[in-house]
PDB file of N, CA and C in Angstrom:
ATOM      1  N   UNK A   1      93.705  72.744 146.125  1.00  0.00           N
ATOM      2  CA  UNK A   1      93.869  74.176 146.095  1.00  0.00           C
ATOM      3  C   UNK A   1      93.687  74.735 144.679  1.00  0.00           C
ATOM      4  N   UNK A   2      94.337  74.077 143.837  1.00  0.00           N
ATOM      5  CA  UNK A   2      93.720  74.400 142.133  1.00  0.00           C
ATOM      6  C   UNK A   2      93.068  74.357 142.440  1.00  0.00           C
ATOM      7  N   UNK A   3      91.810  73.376 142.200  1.00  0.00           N
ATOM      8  CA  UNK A   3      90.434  73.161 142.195  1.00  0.00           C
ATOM      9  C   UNK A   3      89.887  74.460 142.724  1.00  0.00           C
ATOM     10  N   UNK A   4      90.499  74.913 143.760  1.00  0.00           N
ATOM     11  CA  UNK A   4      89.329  76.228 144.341  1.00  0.00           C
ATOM     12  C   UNK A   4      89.582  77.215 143.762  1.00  0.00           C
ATOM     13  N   UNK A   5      91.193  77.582 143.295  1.00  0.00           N
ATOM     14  CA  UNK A   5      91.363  78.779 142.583  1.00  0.00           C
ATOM     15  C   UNK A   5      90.570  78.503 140.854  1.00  0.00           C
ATOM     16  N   UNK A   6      90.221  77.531 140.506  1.00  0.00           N
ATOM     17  CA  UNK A   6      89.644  77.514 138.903  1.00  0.00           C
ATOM     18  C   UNK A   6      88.216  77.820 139.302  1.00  0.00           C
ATOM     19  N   UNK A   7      87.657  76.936 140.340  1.00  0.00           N
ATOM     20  CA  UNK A   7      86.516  77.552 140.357  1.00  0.00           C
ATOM     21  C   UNK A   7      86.057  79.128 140.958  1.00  0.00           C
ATOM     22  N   UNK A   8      87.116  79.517 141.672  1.00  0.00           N
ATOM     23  CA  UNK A   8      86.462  80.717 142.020  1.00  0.00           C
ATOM     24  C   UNK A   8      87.311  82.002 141.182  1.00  0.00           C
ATOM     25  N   UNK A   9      88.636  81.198 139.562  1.00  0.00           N
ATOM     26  CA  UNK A   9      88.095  82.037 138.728  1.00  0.00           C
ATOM     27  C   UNK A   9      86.982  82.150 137.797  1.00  0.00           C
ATOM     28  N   UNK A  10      86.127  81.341 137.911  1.00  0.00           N
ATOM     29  CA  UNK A  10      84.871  80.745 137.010  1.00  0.00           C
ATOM     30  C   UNK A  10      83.837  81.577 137.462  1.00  0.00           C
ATOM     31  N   UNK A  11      83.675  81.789 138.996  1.00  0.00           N
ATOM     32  CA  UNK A  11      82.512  82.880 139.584  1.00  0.00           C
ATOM     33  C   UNK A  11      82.759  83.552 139.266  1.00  0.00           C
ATOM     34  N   UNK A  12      83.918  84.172 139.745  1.00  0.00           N
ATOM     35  CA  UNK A  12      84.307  85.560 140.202  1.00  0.00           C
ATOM     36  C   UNK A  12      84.978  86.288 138.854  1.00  0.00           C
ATOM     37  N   UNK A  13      85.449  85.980 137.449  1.00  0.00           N
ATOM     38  CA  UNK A  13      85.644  86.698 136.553  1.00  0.00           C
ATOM     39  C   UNK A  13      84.978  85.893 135.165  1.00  0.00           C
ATOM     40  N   UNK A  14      85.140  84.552 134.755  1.00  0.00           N
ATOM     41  CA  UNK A  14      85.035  84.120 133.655  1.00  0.00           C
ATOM     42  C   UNK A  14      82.987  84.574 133.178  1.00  0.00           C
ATOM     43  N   UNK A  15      82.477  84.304 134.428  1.00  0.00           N
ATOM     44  CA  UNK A  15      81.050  84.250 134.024  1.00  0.00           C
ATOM     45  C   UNK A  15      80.445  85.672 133.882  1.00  0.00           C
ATOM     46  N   UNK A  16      80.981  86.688 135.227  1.00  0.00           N
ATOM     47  CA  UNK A  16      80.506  87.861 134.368  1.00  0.00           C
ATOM     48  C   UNK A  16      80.930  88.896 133.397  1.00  0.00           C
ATOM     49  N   UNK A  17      82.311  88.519 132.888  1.00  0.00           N
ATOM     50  CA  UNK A  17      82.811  88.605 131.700  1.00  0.00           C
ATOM     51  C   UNK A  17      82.010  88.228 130.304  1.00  0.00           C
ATOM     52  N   UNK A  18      81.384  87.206 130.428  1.00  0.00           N
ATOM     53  CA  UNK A  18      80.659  86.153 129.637  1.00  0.00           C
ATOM     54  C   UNK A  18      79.242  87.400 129.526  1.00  0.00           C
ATOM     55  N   UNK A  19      78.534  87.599 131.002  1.00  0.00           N
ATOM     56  CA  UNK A  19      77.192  87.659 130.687  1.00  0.00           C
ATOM     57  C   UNK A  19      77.507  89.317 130.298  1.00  0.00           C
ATOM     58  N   UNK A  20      78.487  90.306 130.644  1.00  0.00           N
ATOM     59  CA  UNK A  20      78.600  91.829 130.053  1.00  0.00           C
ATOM     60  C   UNK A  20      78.660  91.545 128.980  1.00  0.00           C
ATOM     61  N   UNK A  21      79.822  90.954 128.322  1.00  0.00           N
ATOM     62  CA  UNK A  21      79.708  90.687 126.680  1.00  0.00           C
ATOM     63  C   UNK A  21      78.001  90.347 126.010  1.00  0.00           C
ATOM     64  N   UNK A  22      77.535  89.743 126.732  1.00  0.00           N
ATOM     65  CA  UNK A  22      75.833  88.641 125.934  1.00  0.00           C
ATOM     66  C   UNK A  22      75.457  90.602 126.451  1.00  0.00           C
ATOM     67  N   UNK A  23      75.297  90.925 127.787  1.00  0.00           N
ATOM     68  CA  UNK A  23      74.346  92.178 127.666  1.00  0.00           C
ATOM     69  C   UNK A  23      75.131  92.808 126.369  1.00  0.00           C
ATOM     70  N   UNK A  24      76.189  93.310 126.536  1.00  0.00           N
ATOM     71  CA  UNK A  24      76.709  94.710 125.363  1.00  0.00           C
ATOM     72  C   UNK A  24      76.153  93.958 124.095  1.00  0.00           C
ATOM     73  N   UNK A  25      76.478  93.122 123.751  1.00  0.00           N
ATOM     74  CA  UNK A  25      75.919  92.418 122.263  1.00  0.00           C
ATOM     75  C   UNK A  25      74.232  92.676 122.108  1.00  0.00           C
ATOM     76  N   UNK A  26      73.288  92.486 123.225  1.00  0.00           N
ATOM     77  CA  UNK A  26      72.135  92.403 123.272  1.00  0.00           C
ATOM     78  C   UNK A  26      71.760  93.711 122.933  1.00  0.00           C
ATOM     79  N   UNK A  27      71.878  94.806 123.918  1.00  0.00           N
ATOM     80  CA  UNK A  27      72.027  96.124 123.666  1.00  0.00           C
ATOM     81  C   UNK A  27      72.634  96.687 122.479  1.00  0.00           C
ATOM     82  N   UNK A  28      73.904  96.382 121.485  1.00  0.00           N
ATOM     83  CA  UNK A  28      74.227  96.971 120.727  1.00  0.00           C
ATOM     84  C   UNK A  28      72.769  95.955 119.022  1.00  0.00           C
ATOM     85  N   UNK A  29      72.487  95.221 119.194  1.00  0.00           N
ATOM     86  CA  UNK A  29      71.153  94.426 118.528  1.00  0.00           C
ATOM     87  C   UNK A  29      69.896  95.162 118.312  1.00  0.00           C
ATOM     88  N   UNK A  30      69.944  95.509 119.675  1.00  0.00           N
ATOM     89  CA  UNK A  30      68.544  96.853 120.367  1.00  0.00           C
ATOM     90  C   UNK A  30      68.346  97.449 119.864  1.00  0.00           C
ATOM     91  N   UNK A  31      69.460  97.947 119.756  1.00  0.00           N
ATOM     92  CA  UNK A  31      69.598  99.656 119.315  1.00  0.00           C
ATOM     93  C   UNK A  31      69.802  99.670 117.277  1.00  0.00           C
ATOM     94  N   UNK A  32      70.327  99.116 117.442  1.00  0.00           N
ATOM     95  CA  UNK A  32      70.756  98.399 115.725  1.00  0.00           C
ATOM     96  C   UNK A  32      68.776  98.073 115.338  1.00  0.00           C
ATOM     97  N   UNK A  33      68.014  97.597 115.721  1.00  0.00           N
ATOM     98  CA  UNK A  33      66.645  97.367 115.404  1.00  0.00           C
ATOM     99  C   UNK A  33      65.805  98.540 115.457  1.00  0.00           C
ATOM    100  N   UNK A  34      66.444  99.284 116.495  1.00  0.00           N
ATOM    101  CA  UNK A  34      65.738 100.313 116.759  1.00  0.00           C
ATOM    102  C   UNK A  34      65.974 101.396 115.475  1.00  0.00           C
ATOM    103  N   UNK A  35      66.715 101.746 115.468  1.00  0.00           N
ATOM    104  CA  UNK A  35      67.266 102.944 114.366  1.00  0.00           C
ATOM    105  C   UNK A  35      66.928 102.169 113.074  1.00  0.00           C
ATOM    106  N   UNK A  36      67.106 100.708 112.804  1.00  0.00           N
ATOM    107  CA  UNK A  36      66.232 100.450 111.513  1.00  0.00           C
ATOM    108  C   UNK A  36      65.021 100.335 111.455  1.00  0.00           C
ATOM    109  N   UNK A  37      64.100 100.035 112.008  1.00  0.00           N
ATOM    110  CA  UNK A  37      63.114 100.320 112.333  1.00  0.00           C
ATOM    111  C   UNK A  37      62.374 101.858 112.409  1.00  0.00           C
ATOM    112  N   UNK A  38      62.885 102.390 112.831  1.00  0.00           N
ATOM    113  CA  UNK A  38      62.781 104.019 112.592  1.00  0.00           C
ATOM    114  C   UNK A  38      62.777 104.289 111.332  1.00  0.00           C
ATOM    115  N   UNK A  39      64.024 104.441 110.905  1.00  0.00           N
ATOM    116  CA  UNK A  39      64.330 104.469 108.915  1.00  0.00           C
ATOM    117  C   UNK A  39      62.775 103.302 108.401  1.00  0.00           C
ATOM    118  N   UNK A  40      62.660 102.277 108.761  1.00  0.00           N
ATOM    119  CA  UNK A  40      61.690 101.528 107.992  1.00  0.00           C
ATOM    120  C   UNK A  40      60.431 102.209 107.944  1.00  0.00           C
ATOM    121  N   UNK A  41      60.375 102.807 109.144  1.00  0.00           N
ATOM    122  CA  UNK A  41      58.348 102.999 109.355  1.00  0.00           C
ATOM    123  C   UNK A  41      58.583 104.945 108.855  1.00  0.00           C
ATOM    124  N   UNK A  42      59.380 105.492 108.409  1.00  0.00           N
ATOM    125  CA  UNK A  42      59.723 106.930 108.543  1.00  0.00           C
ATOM    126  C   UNK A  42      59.218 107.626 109.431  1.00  0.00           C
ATOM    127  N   UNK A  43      59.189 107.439 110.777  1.00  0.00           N
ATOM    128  CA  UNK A  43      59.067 108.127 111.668  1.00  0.00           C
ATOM    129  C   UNK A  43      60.031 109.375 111.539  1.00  0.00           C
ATOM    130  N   UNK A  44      59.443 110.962 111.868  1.00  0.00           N
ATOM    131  CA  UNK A  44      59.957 111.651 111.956  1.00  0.00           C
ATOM    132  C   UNK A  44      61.018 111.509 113.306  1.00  0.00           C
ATOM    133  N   UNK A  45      62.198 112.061 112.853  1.00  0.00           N
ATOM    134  CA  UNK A  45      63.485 112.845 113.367  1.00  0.00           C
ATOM    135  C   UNK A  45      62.667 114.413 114.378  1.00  0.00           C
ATOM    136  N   UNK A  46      63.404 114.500 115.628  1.00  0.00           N
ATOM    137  CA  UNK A  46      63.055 115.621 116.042  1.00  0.00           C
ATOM    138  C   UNK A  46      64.329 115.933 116.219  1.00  0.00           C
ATOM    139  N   UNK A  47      64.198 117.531 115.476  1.00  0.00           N
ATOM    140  CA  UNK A  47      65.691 118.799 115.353  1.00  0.00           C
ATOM    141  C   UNK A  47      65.043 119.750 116.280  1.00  0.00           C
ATOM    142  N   UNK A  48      66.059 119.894 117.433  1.00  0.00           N
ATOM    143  CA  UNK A  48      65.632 120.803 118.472  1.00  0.00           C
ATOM    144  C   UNK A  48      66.466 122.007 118.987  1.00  0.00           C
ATOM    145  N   UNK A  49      66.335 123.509 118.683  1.00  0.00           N
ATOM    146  CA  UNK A  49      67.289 124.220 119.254  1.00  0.00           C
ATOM    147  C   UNK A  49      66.366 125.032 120.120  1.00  0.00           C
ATOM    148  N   UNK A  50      67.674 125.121 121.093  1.00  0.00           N
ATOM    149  CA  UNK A  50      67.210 125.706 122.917  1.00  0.00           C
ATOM    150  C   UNK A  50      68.347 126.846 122.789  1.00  0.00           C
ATOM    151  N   UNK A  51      68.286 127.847 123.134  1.00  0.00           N
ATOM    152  CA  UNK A  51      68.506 128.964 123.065  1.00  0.00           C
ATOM    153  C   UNK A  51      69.295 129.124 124.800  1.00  0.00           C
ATOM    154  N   UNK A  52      70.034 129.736 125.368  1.00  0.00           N
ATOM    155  CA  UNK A  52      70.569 130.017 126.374  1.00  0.00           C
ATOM    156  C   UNK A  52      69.310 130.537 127.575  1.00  0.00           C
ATOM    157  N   UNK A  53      69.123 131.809 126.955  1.00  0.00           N
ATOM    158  CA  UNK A  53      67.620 131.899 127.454  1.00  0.00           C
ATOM    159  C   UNK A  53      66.392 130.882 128.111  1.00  0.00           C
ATOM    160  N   UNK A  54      66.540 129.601 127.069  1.00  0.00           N
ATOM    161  CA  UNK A  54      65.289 128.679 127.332  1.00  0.00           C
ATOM    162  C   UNK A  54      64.399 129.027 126.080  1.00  0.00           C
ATOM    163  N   UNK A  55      65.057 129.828 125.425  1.00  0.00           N
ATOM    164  CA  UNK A  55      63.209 130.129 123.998  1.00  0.00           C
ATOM    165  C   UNK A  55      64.132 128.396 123.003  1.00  0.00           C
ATOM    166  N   UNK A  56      62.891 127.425 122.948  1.00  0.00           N
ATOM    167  CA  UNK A  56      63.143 126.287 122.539  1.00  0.00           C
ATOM    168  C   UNK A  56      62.123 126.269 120.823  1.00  0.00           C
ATOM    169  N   UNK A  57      62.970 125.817 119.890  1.00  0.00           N
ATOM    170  CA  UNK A  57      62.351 125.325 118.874  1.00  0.00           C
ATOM    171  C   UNK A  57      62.722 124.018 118.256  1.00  0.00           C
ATOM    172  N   UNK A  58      61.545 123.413 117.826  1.00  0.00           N
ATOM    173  CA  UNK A  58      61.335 121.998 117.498  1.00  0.00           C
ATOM    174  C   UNK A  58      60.798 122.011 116.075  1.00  0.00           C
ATOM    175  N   UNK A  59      61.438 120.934 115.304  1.00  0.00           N
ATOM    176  CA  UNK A  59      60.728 120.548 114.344  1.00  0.00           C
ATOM    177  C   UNK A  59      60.832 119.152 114.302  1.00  0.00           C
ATOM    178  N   UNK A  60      59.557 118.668 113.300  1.00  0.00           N
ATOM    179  CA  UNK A  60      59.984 117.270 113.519  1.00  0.00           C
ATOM    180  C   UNK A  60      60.209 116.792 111.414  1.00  0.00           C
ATOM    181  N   UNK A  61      61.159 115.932 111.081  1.00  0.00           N
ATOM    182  CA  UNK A  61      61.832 115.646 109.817  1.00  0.00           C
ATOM    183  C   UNK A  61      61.420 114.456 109.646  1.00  0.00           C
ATOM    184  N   UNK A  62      61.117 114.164 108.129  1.00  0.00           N
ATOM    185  CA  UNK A  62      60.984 112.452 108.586  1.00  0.00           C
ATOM    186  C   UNK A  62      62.490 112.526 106.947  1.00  0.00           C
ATOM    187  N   UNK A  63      63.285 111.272 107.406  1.00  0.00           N
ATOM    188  CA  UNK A  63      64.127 110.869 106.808  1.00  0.00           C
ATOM    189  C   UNK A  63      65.545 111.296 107.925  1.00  0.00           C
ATOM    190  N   UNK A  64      66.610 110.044 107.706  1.00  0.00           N
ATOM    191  CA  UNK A  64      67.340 111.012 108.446  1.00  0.00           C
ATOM    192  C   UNK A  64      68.779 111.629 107.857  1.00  0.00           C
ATOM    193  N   UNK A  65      68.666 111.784 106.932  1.00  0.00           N
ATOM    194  CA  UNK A  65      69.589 112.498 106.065  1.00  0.00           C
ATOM    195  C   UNK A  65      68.837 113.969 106.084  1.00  0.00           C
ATOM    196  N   UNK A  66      67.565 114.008 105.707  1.00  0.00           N
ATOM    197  CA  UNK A  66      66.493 115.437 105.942  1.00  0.00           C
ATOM    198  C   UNK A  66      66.944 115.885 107.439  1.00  0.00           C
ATOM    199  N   UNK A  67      67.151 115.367 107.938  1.00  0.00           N
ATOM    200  CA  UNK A  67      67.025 115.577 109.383  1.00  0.00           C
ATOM    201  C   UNK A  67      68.594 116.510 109.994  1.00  0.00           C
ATOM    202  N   UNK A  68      69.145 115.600 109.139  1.00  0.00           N
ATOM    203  CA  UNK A  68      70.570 116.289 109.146  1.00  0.00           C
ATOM    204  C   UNK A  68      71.035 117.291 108.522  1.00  0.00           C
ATOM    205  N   UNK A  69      70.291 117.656 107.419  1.00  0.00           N
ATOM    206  CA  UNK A  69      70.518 118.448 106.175  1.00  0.00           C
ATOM    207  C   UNK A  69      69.766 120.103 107.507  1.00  0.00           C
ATOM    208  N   UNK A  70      68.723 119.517 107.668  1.00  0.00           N
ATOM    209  CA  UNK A  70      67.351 120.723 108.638  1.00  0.00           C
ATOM    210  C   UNK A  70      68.564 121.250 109.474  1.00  0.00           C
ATOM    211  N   UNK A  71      69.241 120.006 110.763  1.00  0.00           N
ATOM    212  CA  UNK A  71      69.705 120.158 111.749  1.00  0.00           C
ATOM    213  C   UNK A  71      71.026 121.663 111.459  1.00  0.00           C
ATOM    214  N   UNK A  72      71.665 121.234 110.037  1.00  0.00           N
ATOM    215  CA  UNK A  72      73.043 122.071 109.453  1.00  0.00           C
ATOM    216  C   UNK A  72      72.356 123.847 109.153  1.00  0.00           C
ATOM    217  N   UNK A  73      70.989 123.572 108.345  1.00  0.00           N
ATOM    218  CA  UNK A  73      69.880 124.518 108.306  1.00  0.00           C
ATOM    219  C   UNK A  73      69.577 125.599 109.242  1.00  0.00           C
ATOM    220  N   UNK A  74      69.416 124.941 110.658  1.00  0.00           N
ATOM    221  CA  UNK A  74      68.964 125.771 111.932  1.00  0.00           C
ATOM    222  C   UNK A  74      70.438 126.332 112.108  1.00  0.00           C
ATOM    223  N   UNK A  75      71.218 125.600 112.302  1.00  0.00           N
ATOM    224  CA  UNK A  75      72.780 125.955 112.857  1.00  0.00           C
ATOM    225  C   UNK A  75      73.229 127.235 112.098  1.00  0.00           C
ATOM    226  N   UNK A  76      73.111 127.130 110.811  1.00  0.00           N
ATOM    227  CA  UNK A  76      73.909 128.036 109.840  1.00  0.00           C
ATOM    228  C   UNK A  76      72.939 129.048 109.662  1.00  0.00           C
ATOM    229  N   UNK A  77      71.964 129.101 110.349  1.00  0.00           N
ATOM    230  CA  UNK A  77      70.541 130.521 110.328  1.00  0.00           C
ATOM    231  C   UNK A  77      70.775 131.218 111.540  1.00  0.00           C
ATOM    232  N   UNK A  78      71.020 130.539 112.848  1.00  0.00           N
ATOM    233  CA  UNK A  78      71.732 130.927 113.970  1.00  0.00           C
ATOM    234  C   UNK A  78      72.720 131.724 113.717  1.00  0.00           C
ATOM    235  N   UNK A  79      74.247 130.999 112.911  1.00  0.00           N
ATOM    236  CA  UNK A  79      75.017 131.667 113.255  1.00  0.00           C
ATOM    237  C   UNK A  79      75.217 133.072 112.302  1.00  0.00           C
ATOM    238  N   UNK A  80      74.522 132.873 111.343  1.00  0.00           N
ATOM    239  CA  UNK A  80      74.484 134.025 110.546  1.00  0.00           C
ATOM    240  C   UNK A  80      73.153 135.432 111.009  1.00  0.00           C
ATOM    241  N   UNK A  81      72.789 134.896 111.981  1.00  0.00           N
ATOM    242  CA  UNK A  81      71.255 135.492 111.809  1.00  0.00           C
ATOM    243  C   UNK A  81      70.154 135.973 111.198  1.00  0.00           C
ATOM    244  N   UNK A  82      70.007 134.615 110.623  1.00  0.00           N
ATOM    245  CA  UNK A  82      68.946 134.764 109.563  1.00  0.00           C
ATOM    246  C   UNK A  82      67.575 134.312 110.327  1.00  0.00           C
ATOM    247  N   UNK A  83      66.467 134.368 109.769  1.00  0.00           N
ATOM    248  CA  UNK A  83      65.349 133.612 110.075  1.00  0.00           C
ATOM    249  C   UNK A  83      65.685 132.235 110.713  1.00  0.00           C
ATOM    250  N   UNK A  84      64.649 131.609 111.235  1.00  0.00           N
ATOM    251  CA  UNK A  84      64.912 130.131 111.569  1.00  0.00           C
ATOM    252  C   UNK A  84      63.659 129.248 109.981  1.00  0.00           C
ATOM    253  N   UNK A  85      64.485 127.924 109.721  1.00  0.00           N
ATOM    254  CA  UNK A  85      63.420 127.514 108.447  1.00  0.00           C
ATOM    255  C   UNK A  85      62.062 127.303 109.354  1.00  0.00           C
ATOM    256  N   UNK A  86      61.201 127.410 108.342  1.00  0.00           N
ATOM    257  CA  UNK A  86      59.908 127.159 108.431  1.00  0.00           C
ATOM    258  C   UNK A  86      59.240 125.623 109.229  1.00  0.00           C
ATOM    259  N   UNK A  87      58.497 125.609 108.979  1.00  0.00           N
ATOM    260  CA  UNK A  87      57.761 124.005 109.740  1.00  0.00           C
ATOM    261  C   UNK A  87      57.827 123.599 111.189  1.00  0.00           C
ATOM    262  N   UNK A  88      58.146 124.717 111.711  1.00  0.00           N
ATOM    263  CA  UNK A  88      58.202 124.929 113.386  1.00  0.00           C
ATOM    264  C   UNK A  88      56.957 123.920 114.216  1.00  0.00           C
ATOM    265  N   UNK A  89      57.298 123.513 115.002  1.00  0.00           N
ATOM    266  CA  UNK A  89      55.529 122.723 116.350  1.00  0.00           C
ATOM    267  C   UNK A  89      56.323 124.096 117.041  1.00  0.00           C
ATOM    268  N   UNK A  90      55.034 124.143 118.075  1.00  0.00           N
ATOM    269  CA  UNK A  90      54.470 125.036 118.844  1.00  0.00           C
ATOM    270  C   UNK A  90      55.409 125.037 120.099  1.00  0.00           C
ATOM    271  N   UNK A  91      56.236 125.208 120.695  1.00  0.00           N
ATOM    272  CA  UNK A  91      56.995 125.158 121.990  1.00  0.00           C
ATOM    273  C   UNK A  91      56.323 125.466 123.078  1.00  0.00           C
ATOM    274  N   UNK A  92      56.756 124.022 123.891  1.00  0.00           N
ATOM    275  CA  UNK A  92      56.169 124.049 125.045  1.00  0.00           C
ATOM    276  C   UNK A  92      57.343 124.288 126.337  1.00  0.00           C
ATOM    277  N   UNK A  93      56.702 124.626 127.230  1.00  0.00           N
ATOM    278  CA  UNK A  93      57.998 124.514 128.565  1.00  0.00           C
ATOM    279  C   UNK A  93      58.552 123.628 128.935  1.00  0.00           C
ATOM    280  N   UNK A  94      59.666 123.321 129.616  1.00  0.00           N
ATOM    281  CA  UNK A  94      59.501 121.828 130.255  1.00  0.00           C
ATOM    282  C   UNK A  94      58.711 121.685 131.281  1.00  0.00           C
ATOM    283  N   UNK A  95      58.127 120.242 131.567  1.00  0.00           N
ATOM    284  CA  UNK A  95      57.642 119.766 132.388  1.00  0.00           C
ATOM    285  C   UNK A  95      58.313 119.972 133.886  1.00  0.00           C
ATOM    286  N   UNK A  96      57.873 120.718 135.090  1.00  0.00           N
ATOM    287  CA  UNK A  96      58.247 120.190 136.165  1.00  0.00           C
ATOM    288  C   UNK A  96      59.618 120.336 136.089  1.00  0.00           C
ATOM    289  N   UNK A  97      60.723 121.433 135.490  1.00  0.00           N
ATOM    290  CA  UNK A  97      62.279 121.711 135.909  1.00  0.00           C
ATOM    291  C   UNK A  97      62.886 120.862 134.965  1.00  0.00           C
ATOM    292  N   UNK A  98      61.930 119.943 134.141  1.00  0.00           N
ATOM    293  CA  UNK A  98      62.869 118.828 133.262  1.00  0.00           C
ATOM    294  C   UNK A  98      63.884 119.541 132.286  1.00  0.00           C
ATOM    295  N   UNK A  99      64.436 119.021 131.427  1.00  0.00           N
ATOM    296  CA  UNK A  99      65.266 119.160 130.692  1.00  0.00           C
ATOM    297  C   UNK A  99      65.292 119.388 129.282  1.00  0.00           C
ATOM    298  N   UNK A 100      63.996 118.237 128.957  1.00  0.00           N
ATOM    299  CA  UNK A 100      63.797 118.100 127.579  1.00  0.00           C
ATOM    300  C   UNK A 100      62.590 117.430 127.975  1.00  0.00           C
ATOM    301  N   UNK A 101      61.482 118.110 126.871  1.00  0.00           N
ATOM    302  CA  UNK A 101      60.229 117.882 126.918  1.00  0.00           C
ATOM    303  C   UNK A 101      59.803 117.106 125.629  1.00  0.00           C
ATOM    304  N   UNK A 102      61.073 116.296 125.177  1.00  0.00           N
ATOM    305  CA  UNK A 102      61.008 115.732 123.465  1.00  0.00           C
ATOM    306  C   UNK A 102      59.397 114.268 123.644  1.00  0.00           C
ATOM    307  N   UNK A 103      58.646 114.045 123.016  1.00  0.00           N
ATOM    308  CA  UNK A 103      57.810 112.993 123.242  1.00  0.00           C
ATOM    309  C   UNK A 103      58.511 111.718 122.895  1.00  0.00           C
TER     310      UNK A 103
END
């Protein structure tokens, strides 16, 4: 009767305990490559404000401290109503009801 309760805590909790941990580790690796990798090749950052309305503006930053500095930029032009900064892409609709049309 041990014998069956060790092994069927071995199925039933020890192993996929085991393999969530190996995924979350794998995934948190991923993502850790990914975002350095980004910073490595300076791929631009896209800063995006959408308006209640739907009138959407995009820019794209490369660095991501720039990106953050832009992002504080748009926010604090909003709430003061100032201009929006310069270096705007062209706004498109969403696709088909989507949500976000980011590439």
């Amino acid at each position: 009767m041990i014998i069956i309760a060790g092994v069927a805590f071995l199925v039933f909790v020890a192993i996929p305990l085991v393999l969530v941990v190996v995924d979350l580790m794998v995934a948190l690796v991923l993502t850790a490559l990914g975002i350095a990798a980004r910073l490595l090749f300076r791929r631009p950052w896209t800063v995006e404000a959408v308006s209640e309305a739907g009138d959407r503006h995009r820019w794209r930053v490369v660095g991501l401290r720039a990106s953050r500095e832009h992002a504080a930029d748009v926010a604090n032009a909003l709430a003061h109503g100032k201009p929006l900064p310069g270096g705007e892409e062209p706004s498109r609709p969403p696709v088909d009801g989507a949500t976000s049309a980011s590439p």
